[in-house]
N, C-alpha and C. Protein backbone atom coordinates (compact mmCIF):
# COMPACT_ATOMS: atom_id res chain seq x y z
N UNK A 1 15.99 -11.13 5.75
CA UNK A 1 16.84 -10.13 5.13
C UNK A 1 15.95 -9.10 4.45
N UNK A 2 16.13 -8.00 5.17
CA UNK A 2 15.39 -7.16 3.98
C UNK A 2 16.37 -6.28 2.59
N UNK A 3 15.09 -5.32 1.87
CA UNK A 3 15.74 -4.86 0.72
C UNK A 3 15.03 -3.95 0.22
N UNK A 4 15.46 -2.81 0.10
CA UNK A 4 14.78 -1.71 0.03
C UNK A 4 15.24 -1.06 -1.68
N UNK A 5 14.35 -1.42 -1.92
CA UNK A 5 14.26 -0.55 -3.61
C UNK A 5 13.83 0.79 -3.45
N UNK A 6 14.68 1.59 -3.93
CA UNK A 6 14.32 3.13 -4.00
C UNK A 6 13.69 3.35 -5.21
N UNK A 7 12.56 3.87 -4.64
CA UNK A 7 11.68 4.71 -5.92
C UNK A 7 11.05 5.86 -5.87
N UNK A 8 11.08 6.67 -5.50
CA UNK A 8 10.80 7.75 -4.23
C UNK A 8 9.60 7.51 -3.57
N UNK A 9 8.58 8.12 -3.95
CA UNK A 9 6.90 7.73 -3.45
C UNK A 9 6.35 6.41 -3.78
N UNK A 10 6.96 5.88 -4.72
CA UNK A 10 6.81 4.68 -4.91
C UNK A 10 7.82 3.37 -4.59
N UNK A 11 8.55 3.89 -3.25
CA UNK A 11 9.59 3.00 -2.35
C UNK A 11 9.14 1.95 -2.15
N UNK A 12 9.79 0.31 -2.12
CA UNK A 12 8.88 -0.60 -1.83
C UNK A 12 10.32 -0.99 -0.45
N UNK A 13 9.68 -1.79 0.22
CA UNK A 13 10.65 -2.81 1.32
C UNK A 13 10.21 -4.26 1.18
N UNK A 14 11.16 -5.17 0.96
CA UNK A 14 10.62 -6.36 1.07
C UNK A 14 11.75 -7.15 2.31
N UNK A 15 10.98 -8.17 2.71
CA UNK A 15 11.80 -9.10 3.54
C UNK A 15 11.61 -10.22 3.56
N UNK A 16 12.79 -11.20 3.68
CA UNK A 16 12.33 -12.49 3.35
C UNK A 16 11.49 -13.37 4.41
N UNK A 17 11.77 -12.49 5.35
CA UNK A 17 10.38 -13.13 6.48
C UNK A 17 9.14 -12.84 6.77
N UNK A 18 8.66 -12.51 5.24
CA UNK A 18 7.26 -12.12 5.09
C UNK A 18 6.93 -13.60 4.63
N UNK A 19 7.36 -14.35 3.67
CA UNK A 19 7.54 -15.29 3.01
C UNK A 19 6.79 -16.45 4.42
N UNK A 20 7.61 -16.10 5.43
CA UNK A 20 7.83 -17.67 6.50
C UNK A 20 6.96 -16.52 8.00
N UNK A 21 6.43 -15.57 7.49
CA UNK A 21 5.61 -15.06 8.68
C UNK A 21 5.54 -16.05 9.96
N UNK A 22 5.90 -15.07 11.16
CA UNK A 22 5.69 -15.95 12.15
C UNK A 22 4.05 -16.10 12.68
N UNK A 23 3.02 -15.04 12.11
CA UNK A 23 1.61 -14.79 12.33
C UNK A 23 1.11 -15.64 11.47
N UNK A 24 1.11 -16.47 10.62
CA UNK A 24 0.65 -17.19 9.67
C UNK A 24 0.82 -17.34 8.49
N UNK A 25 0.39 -18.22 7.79
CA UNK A 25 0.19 -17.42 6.33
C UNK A 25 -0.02 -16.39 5.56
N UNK A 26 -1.14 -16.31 5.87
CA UNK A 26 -1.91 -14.53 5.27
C UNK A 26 -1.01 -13.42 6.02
N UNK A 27 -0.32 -13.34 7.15
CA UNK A 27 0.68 -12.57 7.70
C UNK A 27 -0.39 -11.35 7.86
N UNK A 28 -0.20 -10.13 7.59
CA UNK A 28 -0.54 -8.95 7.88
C UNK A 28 -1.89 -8.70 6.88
N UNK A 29 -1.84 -9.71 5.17
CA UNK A 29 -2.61 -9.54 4.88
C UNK A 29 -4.02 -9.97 5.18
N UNK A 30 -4.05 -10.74 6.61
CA UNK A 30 -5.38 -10.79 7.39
C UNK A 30 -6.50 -9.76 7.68
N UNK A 31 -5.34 -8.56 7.54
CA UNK A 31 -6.43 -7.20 8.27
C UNK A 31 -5.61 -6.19 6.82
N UNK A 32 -6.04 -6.32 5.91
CA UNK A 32 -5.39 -5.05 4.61
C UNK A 32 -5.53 -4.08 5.19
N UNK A 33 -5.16 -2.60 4.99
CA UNK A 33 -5.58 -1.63 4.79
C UNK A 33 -6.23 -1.10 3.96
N UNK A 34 -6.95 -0.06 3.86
CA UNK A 34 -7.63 0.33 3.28
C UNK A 34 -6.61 1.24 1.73
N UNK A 35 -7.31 1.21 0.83
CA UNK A 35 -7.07 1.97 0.03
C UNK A 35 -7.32 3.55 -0.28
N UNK A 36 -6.45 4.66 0.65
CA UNK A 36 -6.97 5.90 0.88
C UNK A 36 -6.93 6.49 -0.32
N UNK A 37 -7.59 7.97 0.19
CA UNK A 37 -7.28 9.03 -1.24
C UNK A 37 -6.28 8.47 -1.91
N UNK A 38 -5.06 9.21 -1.08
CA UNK A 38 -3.71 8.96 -1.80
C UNK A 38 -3.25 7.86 -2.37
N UNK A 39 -3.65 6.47 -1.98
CA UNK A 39 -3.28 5.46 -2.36
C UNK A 39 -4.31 5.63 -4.10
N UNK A 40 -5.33 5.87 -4.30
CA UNK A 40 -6.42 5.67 -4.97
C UNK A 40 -5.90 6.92 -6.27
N UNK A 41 -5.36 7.46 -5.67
CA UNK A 41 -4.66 8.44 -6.75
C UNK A 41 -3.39 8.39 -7.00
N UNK A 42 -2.38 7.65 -6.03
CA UNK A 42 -1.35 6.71 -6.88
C UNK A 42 -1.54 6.14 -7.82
N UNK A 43 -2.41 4.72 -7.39
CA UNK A 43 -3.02 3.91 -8.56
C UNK A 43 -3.31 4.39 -9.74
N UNK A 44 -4.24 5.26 -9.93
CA UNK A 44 -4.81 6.25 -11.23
C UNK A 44 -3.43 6.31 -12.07
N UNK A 45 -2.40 7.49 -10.95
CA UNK A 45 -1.44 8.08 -11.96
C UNK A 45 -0.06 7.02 -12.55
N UNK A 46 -0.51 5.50 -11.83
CA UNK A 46 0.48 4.27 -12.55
C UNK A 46 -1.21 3.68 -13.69
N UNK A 47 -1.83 4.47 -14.06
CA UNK A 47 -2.44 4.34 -15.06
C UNK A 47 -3.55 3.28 -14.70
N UNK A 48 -3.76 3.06 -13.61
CA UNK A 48 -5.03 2.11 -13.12
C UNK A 48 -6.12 2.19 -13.09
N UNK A 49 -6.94 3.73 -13.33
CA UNK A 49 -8.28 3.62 -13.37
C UNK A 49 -8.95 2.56 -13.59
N UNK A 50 -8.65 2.21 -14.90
CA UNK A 50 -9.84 1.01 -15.58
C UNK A 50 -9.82 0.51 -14.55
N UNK A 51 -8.86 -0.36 -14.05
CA UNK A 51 -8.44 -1.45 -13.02
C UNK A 51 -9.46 -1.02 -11.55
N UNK A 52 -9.57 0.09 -11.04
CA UNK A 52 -10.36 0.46 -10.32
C UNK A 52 -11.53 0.43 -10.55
N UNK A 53 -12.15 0.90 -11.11
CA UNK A 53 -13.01 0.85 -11.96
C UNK A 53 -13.82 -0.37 -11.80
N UNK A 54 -13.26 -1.27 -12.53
CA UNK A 54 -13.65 -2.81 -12.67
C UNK A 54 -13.72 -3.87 -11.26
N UNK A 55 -12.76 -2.74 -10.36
CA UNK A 55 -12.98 -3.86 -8.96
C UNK A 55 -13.71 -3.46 -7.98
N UNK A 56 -14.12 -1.92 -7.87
CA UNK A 56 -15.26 -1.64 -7.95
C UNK A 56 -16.84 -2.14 -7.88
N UNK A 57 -16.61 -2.29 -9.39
CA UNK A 57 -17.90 -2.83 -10.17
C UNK A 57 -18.35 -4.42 -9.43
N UNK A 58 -16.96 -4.92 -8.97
CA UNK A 58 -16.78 -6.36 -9.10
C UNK A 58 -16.96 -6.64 -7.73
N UNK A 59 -17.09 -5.38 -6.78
CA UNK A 59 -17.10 -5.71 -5.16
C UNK A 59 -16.17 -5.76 -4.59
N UNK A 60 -15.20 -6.04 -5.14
CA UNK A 60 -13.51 -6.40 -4.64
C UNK A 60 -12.98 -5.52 -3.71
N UNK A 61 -13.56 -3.81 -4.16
CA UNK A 61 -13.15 -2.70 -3.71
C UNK A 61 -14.43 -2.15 -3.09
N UNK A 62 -14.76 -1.62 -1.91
CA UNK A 62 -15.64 -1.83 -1.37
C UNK A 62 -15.66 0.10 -0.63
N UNK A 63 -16.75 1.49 -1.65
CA UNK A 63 -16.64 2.91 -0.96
C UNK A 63 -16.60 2.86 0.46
N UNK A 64 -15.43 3.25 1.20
CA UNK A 64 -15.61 3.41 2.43
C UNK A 64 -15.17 5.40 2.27
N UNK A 65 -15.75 5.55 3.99
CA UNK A 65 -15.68 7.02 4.41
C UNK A 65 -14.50 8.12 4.14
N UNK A 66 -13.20 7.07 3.99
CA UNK A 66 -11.91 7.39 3.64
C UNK A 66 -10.91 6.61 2.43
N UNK A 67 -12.16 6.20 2.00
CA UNK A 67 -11.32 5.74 0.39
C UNK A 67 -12.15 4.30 0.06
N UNK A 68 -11.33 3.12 0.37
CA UNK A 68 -11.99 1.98 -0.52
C UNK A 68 -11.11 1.12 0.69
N UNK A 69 -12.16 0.42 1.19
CA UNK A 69 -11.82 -1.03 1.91
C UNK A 69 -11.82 -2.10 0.69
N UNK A 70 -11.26 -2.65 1.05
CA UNK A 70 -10.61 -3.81 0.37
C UNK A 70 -11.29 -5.71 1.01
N UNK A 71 -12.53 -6.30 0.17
CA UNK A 71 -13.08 -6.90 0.32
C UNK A 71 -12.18 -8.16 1.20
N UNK A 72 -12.59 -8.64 2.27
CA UNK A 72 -12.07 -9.77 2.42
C UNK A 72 -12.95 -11.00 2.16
N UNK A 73 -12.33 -12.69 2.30
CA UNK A 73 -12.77 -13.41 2.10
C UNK A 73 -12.31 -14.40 2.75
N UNK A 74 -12.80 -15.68 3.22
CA UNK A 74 -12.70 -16.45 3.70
C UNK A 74 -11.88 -18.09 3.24
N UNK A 75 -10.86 -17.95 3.08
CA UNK A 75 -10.36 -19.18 2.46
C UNK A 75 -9.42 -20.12 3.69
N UNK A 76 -9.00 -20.93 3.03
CA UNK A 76 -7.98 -21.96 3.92
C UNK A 76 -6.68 -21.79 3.18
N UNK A 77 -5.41 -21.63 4.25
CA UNK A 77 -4.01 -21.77 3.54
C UNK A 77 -3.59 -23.15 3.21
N UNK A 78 -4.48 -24.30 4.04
CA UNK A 78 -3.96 -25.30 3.58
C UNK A 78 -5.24 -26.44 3.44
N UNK A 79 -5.44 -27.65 3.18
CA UNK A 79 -5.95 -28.38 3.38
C UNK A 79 -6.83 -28.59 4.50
N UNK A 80 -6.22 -28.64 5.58
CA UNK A 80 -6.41 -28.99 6.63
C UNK A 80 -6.61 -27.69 7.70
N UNK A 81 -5.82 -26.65 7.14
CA UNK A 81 -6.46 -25.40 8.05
C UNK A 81 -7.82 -24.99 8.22
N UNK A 82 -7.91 -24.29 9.39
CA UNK A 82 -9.06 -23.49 9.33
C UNK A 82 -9.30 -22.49 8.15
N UNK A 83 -10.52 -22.16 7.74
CA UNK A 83 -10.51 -20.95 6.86
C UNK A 83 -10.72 -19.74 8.10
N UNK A 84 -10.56 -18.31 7.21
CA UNK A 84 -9.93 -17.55 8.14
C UNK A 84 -9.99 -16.72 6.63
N UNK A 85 -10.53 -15.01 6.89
CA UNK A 85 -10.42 -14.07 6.22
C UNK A 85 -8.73 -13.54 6.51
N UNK A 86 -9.30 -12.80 5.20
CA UNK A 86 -7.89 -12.23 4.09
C UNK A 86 -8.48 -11.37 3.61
N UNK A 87 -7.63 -10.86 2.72
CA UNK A 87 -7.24 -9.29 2.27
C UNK A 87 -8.02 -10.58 0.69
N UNK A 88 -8.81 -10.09 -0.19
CA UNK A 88 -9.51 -10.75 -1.46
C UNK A 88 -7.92 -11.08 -2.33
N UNK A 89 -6.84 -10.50 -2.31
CA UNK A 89 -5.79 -10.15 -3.39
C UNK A 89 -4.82 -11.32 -2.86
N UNK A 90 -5.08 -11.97 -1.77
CA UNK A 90 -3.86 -12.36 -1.45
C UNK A 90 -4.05 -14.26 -1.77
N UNK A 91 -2.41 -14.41 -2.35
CA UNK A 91 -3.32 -15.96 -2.98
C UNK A 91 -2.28 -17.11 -2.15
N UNK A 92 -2.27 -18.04 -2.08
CA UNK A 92 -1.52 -19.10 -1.80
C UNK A 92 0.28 -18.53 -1.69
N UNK A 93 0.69 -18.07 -2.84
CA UNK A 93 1.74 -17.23 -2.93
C UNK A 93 2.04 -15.90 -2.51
N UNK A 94 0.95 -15.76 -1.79
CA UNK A 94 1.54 -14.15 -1.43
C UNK A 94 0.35 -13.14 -2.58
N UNK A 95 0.94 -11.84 -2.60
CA UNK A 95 -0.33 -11.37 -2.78
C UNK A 95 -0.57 -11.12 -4.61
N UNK A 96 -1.50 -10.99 -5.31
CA UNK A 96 -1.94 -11.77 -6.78
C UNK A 96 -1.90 -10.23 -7.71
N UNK A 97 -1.71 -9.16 -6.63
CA UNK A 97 -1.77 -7.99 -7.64
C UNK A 97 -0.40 -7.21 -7.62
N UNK A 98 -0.20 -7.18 -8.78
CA UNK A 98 1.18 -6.03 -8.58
C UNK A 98 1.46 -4.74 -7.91
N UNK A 99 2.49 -4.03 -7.33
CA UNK A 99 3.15 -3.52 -6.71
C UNK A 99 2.09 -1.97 -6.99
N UNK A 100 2.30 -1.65 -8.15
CA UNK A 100 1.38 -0.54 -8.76
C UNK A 100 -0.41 -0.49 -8.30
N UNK A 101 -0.47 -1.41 -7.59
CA UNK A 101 -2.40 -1.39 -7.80
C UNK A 101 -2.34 -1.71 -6.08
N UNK A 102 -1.44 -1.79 -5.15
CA UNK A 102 -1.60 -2.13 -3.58
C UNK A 102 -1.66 -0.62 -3.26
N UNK A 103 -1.83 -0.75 -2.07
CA UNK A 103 -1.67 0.26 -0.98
C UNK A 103 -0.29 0.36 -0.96
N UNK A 104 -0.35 1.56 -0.63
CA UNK A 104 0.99 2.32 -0.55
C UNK A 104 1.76 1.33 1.03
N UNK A 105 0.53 1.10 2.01
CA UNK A 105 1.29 0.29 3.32
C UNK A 105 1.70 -0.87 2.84
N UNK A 106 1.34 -1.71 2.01
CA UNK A 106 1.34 -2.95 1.51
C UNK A 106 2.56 -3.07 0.81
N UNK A 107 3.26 -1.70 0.15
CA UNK A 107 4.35 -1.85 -0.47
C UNK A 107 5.62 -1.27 0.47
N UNK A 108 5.40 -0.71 1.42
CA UNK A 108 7.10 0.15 2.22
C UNK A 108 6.12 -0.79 3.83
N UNK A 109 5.14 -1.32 4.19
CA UNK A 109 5.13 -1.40 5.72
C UNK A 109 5.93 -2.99 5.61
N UNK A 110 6.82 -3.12 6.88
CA UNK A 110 7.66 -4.35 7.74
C UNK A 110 7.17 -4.02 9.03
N UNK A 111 6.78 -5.30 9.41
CA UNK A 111 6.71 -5.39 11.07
C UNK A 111 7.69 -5.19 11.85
N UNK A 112 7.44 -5.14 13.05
CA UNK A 112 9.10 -5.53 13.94
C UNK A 112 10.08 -6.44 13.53
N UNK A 113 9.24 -7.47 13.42
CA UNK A 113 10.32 -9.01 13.46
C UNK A 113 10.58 -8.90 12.26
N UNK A 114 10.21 -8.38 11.17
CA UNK A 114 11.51 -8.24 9.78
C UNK A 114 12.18 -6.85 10.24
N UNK A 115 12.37 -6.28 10.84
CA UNK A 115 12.96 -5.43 11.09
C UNK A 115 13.95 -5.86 11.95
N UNK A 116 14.12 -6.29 12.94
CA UNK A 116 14.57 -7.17 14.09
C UNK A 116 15.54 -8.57 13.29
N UNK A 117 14.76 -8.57 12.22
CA UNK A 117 15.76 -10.18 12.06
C UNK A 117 17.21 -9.97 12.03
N UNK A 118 18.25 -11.45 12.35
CA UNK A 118 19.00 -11.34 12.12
C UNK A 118 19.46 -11.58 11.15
N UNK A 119 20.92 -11.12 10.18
CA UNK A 119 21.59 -11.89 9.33
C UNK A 119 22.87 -12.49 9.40
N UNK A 120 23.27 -13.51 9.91
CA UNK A 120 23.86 -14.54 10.30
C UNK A 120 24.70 -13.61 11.52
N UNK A 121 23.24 -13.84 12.68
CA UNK A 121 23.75 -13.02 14.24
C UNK A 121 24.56 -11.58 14.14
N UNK A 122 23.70 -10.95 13.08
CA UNK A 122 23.87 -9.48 12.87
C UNK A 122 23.06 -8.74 12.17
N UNK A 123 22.83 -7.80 12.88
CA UNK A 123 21.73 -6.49 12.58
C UNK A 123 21.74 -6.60 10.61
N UNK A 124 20.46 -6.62 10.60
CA UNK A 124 20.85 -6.51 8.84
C UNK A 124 21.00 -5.47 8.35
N UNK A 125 21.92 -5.21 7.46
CA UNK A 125 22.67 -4.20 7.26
C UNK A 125 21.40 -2.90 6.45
N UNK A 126 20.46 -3.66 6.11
CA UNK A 126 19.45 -2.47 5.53
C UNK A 126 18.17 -2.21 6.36
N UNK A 127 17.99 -2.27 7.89
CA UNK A 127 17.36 -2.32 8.17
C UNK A 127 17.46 -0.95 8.87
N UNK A 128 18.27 0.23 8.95
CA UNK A 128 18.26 1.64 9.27
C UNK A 128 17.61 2.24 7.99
N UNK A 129 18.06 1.95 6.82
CA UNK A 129 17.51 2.84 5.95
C UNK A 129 16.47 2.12 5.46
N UNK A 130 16.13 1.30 5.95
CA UNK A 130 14.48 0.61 5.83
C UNK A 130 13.34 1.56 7.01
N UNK A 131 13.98 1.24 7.81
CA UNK A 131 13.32 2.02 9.07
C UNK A 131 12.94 3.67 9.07
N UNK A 132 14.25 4.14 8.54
CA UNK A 132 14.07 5.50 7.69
C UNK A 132 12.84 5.76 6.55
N UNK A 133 12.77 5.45 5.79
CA UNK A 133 12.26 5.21 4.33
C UNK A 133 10.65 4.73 4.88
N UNK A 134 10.32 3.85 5.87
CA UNK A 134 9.26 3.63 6.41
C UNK A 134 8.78 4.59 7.00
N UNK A 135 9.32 5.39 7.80
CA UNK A 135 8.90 6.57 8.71
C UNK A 135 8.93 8.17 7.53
N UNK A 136 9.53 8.30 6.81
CA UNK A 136 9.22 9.49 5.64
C UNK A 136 7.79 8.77 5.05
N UNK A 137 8.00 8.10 4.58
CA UNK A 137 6.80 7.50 3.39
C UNK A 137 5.38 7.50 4.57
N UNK A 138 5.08 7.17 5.75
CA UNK A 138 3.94 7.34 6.52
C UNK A 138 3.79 8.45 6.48
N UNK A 139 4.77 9.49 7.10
CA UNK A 139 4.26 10.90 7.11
C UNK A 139 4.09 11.61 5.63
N UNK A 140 4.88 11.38 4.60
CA UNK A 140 4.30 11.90 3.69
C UNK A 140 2.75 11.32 3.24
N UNK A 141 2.82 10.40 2.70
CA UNK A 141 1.25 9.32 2.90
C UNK A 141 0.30 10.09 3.71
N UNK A 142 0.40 9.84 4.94
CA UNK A 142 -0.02 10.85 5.74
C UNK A 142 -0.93 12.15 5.97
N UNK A 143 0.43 12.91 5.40
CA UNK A 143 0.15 14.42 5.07
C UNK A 143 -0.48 14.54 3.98
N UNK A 144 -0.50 13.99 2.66
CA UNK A 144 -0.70 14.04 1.69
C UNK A 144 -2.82 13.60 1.86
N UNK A 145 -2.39 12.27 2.11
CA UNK A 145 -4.28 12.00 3.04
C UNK A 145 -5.27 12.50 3.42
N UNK A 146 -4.39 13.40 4.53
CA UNK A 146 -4.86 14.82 4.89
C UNK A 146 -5.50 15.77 4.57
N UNK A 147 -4.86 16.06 2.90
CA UNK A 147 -4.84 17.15 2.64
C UNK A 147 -5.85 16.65 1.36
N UNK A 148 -6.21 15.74 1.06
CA UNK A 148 -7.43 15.05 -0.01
C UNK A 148 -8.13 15.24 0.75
N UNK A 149 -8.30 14.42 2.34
CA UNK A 149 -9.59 14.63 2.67
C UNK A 149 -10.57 15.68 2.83
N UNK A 150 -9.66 16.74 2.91
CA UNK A 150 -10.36 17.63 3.60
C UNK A 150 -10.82 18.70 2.21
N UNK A 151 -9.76 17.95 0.77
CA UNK A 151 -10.95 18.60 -0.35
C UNK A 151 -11.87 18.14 -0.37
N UNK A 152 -12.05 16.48 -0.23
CA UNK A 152 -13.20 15.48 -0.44
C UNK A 152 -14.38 16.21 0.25
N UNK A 153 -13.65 16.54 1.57
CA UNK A 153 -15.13 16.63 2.51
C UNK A 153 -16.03 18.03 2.15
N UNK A 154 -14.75 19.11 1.26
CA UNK A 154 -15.60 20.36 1.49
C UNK A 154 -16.54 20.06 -0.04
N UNK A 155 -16.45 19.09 -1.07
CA UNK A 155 -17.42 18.60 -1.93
C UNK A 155 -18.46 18.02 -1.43
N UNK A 156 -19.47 18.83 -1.83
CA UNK A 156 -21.02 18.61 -1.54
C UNK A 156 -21.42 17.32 -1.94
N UNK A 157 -21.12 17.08 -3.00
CA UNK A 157 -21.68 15.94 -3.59
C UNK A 157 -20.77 14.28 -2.95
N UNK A 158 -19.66 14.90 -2.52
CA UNK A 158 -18.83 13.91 -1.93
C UNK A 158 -18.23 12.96 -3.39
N UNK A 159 -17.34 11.67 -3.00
CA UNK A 159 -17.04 11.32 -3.68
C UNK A 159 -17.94 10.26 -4.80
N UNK A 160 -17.23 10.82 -6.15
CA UNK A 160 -18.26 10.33 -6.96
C UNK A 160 -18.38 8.93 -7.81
N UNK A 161 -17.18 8.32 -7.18
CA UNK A 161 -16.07 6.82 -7.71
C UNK A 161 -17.13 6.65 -9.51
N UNK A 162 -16.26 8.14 -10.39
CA UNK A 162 -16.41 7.65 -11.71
C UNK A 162 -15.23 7.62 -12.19
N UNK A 163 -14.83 8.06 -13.65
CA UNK A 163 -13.68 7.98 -14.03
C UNK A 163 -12.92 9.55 -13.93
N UNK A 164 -14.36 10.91 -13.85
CA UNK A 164 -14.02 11.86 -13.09
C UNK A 164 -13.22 12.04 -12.30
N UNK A 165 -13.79 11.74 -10.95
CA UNK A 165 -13.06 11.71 -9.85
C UNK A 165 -12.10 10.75 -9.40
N UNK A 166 -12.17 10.25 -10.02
CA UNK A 166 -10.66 9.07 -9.88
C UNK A 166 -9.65 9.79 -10.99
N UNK A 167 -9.96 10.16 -11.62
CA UNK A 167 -8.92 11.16 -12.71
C UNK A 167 -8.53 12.72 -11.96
N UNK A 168 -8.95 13.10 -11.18
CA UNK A 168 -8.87 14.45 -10.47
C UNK A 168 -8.08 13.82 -9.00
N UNK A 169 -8.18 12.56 -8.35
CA UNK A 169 -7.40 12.06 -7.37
C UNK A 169 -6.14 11.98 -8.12
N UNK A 170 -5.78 11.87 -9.11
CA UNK A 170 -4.55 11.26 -9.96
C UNK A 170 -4.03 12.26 -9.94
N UNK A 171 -4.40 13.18 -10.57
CA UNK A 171 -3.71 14.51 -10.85
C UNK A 171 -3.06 15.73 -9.54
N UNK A 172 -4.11 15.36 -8.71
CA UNK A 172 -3.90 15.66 -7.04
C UNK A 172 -2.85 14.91 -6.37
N UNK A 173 -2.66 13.88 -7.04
CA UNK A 173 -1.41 13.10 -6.36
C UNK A 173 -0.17 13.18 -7.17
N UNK A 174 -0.64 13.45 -8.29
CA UNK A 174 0.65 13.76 -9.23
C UNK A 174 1.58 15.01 -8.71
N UNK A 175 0.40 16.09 -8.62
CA UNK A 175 0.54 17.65 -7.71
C UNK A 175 1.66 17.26 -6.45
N UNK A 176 0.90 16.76 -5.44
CA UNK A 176 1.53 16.59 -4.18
C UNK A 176 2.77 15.90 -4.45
N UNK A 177 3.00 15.05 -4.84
CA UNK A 177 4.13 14.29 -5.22
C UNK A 177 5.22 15.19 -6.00
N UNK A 178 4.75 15.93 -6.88
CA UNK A 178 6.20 16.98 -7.19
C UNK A 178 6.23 18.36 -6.28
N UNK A 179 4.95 18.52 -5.87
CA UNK A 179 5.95 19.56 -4.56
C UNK A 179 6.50 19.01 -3.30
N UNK A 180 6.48 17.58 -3.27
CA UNK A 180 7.53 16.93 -2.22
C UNK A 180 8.51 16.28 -2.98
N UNK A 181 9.31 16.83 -4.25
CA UNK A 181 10.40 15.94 -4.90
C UNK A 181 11.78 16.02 -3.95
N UNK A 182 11.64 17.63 -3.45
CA UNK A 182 12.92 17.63 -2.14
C UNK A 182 12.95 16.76 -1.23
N UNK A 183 11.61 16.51 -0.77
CA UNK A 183 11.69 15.95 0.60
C UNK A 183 11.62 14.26 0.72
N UNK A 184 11.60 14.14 -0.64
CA UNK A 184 11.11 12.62 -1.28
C UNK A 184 13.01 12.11 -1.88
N UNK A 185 13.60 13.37 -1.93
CA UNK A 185 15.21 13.53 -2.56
C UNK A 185 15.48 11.75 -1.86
N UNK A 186 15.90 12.01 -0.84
CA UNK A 186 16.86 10.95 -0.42
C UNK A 186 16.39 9.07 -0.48
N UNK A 187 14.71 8.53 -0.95
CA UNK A 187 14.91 8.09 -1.63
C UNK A 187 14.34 7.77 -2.88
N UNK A 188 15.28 8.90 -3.75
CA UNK A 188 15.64 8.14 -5.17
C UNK A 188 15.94 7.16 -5.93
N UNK A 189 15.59 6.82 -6.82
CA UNK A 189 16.49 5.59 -7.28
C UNK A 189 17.66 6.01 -7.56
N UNK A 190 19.18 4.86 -7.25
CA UNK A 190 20.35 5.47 -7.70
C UNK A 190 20.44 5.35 -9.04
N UNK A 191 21.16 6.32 -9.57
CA UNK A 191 21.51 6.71 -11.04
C UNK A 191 21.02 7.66 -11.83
């Protein structure tokens, strides 16, 4: 069953067959995504620097060409399983960091098969405006990506992962995010 919380740029989707993944345990968090501009200047403007900062420092978060790969590691889901890399964040329960500090894919992406599930031998009733809400939020994400990188790249010095430039991603995403409040309109939270 899924369930789509409206928040505009900060939309999440959840489904309960992330829980019982048919790919495994670790589910999708086998291969994370990366943490782009935009994601990296979300984070900032839900007040995360430090938090960056420190995982960073800690290896966890790892400068890549287009933002920050996200360390994996090698654990076992069970006793008896094989070990098998993961996304560093993701624990026995699912994943150990809150909603505010993931990737933007990590919070609105569903596979097919939660999309596809049934609810008692019927289409689940939120899975159009899940599907919707998934496809705005990539292209904005997206576009928004885009349009960091190509400040990033025309900086000489490139990126400088201090509290600088992680404070100037924030504010850049703060920017982009209210000149898409129209196009971000439909989902709102209700009320």
């Amino acid at each position: 069953m899924i369930r789509l919380e409206l928040s505009g740029e900060h939309t999440r989707l959840h489904s309960t067959l992330c829980g019982q993944c048919p790919q495994g345990p670790a589910g999708c968090c086998v291969s994370p995504p990366e943490l782009d501009w935009t994601d990296i200047g979300r984070i900032v403007s839900l007040s995360g620097r430090g938090w960056l900062l420190e995982q960073i420092a800690a290896g966890n978060l790892l400068p890549a060409s287009r933002g920050l790969e996200l360390r994996r590691v090698r654990k076992r889901e069970g006793p008896t399983a094989p070990r098998r890399s993961k996304c560093v964040y993701h624990g026995a329960r699912g994943c150990t960091i809150p909603a505010e500090r993931r990737a933007a894919t990590c919070n609105y992406f569903l596979c097919e098969d939660a999309f596809a599930e049934r609810v008692d031998d019927h289409a689940d009733p939120a899975s159009a405006a899940s599907r919707r809400a998934h496809a705005l939020l990539r292209e904005v994400y997206g576009r928004w990506d885009r349009e960091l990188a190509e400040a990033i790249a025309s900086r000489p010095e490139g990126p400088s992962w201090d509290a600088a430039f992680l404070d100037w991603l924030g504010a850049e995403f703060e920017r982009l995010s209210s000149a898409s409040r129209g196009e971000l309109a439909e989902l709102a939270a209700p009320g």
